[in-house]
PDB file of N, CA and C in Angstrom:
ATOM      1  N   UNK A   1     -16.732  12.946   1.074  1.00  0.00           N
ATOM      2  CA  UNK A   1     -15.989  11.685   0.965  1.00  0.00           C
ATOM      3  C   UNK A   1     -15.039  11.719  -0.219  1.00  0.00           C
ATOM      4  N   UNK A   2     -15.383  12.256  -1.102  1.00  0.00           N
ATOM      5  CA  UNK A   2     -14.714  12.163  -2.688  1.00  0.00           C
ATOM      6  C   UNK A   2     -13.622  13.177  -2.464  1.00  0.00           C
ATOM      7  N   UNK A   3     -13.964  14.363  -2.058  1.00  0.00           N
ATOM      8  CA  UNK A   3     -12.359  15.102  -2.149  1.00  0.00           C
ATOM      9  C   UNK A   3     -11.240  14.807  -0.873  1.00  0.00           C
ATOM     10  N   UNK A   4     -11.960  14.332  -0.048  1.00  0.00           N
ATOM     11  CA  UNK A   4     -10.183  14.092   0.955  1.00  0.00           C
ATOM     12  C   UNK A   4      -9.703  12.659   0.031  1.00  0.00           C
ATOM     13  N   UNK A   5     -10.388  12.014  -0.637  1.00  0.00           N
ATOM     14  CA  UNK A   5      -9.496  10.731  -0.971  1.00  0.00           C
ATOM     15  C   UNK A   5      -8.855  11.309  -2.361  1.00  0.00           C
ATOM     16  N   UNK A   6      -9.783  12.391  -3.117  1.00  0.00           N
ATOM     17  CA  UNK A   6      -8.917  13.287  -4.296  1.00  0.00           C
ATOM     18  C   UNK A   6      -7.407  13.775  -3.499  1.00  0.00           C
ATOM     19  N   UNK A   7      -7.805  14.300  -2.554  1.00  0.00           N
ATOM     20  CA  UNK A   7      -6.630  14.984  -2.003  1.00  0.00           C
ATOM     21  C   UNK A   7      -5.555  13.724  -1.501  1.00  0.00           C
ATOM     22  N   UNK A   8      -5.769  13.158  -0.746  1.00  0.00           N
ATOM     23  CA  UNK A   8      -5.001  12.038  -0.389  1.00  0.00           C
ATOM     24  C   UNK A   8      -3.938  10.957  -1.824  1.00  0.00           C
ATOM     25  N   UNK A   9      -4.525  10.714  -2.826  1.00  0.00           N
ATOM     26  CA  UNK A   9      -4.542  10.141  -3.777  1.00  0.00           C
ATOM     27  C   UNK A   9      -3.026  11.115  -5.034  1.00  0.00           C
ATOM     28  N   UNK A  10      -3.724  12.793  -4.402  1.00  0.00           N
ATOM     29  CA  UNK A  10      -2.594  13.365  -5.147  1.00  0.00           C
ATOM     30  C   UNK A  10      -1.520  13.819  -3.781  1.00  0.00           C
ATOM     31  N   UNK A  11      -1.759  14.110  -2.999  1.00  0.00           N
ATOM     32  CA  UNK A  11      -0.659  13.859  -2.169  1.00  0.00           C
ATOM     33  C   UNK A  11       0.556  12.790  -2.637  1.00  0.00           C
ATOM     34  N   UNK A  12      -0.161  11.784  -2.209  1.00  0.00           N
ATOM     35  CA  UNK A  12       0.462  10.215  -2.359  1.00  0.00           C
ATOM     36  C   UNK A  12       1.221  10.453  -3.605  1.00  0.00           C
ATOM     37  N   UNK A  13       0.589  10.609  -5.175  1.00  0.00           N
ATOM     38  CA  UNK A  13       1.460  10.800  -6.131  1.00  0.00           C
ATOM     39  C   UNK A  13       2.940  11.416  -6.300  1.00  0.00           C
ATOM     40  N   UNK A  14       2.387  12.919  -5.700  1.00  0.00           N
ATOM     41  CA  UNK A  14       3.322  13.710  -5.474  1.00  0.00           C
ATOM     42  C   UNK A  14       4.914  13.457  -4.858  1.00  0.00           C
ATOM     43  N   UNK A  15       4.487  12.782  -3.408  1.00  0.00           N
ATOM     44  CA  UNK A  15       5.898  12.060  -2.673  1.00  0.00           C
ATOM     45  C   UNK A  15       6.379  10.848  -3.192  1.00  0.00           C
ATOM     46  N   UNK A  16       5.183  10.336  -3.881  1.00  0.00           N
ATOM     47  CA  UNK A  16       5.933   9.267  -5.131  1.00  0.00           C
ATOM     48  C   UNK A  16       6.819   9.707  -5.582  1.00  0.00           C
ATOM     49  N   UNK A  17       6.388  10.533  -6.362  1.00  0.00           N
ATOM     50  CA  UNK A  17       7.447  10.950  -7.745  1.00  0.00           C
ATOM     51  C   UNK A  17       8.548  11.412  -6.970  1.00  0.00           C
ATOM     52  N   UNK A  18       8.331  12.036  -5.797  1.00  0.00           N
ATOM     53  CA  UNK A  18       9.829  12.603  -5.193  1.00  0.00           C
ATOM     54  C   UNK A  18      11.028  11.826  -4.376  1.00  0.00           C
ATOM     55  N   UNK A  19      10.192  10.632  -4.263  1.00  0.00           N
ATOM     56  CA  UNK A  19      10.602   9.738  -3.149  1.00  0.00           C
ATOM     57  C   UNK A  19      11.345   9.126  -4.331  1.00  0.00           C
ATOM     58  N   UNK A  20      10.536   9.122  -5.493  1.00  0.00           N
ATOM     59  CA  UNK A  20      11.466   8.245  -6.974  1.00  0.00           C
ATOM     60  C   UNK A  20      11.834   6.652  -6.766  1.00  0.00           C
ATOM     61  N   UNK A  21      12.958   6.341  -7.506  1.00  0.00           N
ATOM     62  CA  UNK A  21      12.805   5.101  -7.954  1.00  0.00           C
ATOM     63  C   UNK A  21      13.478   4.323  -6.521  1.00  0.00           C
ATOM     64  N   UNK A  22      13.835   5.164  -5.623  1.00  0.00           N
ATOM     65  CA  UNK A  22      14.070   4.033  -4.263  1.00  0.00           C
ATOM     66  C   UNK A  22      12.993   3.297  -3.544  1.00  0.00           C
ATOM     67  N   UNK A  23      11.876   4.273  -3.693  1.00  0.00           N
ATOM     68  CA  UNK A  23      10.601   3.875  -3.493  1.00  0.00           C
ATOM     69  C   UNK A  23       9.944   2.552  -4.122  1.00  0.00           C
ATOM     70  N   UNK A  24       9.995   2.703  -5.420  1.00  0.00           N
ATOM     71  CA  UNK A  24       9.586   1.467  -6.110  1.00  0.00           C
ATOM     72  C   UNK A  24      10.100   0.277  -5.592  1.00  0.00           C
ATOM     73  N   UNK A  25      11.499   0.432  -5.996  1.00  0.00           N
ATOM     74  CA  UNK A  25      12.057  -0.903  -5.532  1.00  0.00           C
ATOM     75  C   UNK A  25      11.889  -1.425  -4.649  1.00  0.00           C
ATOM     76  N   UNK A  26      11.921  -0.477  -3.064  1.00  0.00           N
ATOM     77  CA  UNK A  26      11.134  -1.237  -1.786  1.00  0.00           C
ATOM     78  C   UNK A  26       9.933  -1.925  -1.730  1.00  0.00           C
ATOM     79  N   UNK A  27       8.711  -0.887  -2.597  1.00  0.00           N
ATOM     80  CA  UNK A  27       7.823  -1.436  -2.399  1.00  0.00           C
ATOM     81  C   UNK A  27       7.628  -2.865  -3.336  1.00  0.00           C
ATOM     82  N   UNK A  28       8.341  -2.881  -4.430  1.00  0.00           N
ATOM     83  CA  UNK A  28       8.550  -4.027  -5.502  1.00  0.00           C
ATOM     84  C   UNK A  28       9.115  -5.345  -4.673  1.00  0.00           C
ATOM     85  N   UNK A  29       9.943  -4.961  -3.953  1.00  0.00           N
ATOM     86  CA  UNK A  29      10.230  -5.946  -3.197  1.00  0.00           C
ATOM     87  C   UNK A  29       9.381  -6.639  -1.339  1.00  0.00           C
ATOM     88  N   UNK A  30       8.872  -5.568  -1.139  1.00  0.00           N
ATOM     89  CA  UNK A  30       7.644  -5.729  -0.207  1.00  0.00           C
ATOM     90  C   UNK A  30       6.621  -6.421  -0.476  1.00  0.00           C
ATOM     91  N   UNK A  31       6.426  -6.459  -2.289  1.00  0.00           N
ATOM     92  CA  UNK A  31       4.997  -6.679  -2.766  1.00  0.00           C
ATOM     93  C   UNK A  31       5.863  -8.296  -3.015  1.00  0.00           C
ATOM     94  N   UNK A  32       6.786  -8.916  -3.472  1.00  0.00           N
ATOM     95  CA  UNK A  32       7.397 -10.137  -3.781  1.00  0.00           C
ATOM     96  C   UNK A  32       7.590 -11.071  -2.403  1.00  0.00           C
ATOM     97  N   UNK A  33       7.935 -10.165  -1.142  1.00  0.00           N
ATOM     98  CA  UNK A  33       8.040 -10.588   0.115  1.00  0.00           C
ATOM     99  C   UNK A  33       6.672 -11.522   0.116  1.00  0.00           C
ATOM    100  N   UNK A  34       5.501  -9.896   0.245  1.00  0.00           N
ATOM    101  CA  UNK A  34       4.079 -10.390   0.765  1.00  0.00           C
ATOM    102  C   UNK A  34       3.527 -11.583  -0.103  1.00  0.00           C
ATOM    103  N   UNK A  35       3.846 -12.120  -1.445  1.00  0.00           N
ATOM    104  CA  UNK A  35       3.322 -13.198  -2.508  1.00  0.00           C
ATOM    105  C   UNK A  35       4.209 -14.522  -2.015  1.00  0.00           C
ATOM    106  N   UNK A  36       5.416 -14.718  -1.938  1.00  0.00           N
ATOM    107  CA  UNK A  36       5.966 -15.691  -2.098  1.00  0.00           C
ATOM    108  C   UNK A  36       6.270 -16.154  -0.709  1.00  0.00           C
ATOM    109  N   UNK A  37       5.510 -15.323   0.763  1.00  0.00           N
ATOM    110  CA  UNK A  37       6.282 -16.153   2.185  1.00  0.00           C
ATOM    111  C   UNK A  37       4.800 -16.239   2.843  1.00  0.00           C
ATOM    112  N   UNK A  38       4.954 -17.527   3.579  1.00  0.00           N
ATOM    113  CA  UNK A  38       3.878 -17.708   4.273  1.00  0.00           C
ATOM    114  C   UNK A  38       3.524 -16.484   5.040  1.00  0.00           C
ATOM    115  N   UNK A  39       4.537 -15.568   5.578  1.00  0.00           N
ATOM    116  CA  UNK A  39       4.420 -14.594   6.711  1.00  0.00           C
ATOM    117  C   UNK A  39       3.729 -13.210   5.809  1.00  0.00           C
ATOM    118  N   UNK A  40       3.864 -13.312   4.703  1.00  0.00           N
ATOM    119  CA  UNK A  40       3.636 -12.151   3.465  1.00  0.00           C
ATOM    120  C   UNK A  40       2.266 -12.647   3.232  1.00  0.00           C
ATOM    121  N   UNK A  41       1.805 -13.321   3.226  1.00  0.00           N
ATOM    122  CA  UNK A  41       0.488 -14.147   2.978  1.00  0.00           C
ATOM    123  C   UNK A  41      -0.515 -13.610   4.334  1.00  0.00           C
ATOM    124  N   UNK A  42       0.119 -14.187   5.378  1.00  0.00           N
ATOM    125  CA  UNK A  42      -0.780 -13.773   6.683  1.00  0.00           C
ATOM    126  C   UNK A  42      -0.658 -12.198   6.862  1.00  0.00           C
ATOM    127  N   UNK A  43       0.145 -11.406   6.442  1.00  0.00           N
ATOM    128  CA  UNK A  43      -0.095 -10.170   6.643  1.00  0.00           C
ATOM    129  C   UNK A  43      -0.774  -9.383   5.685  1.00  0.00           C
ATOM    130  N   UNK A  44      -0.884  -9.928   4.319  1.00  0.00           N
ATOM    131  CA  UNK A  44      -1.944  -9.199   3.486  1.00  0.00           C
ATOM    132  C   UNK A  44      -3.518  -9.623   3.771  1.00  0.00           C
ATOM    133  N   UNK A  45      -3.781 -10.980   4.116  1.00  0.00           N
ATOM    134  CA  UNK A  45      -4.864 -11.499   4.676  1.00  0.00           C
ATOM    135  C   UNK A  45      -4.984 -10.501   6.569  1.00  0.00           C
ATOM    136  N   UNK A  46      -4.512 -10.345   6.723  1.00  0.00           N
ATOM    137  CA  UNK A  46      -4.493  -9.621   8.294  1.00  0.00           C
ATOM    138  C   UNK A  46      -4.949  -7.790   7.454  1.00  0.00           C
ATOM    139  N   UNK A  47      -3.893  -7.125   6.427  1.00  0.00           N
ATOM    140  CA  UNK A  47      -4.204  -6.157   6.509  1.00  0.00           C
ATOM    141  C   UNK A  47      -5.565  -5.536   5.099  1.00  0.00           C
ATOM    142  N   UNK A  48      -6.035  -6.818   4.779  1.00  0.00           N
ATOM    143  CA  UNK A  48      -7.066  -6.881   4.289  1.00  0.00           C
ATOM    144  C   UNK A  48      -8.702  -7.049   5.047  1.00  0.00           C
ATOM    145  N   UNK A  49      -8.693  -7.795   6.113  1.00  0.00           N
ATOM    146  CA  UNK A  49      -9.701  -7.623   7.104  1.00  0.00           C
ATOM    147  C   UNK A  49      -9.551  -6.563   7.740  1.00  0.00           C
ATOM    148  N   UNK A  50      -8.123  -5.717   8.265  1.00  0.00           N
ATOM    149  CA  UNK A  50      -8.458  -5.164   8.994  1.00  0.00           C
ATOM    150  C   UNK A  50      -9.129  -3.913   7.848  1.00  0.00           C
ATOM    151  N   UNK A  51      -8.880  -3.585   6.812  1.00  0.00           N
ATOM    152  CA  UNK A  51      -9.031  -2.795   5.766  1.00  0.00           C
ATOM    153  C   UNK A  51     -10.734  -2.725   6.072  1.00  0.00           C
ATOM    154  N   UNK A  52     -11.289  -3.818   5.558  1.00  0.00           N
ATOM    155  CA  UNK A  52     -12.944  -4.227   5.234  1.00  0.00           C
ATOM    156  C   UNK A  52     -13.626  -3.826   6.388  1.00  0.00           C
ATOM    157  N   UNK A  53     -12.848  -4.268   7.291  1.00  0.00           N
ATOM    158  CA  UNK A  53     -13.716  -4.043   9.108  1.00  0.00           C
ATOM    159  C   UNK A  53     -13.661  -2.663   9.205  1.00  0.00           C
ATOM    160  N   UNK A  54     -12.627  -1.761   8.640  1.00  0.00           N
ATOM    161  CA  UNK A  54     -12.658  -0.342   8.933  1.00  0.00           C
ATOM    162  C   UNK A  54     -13.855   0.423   7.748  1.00  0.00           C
ATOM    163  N   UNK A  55     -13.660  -0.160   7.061  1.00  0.00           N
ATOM    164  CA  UNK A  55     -14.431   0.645   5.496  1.00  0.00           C
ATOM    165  C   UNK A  55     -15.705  -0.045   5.633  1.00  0.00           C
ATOM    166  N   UNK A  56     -16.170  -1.308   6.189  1.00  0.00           N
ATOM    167  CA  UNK A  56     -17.954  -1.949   6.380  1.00  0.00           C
ATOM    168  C   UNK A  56     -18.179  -0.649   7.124  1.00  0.00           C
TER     169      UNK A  56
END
């Protein structure tokens, strides 16, 4: 269990850093979408159950 999410975790870093600062900003602005709109609200509540229901 511990090393595919090691592996996954540095993957992820990796295309971070390469993907760079266009990346941020999308997701900076994805993360402002999901806080401030009713529709950003129901989809973090949607992809939070579905999260828990997969990982229970």
């Amino acid at each position: 269990m511990g090393i595919p999410l090691l592996l996954l975790i540095t993957v992820a870093s990796i295309w971070m850093l390469l993907s760079g600062a266009r990346l941020a900003v999308a997701g900076l602005r994805l993360t402002t979408w999901a806080l401030t709109t009713k529709a950003g609200w129901l989809t973090l509540g949607a992809l939070g159950v579905g999260w828990l229901t997969l990982t229970a």
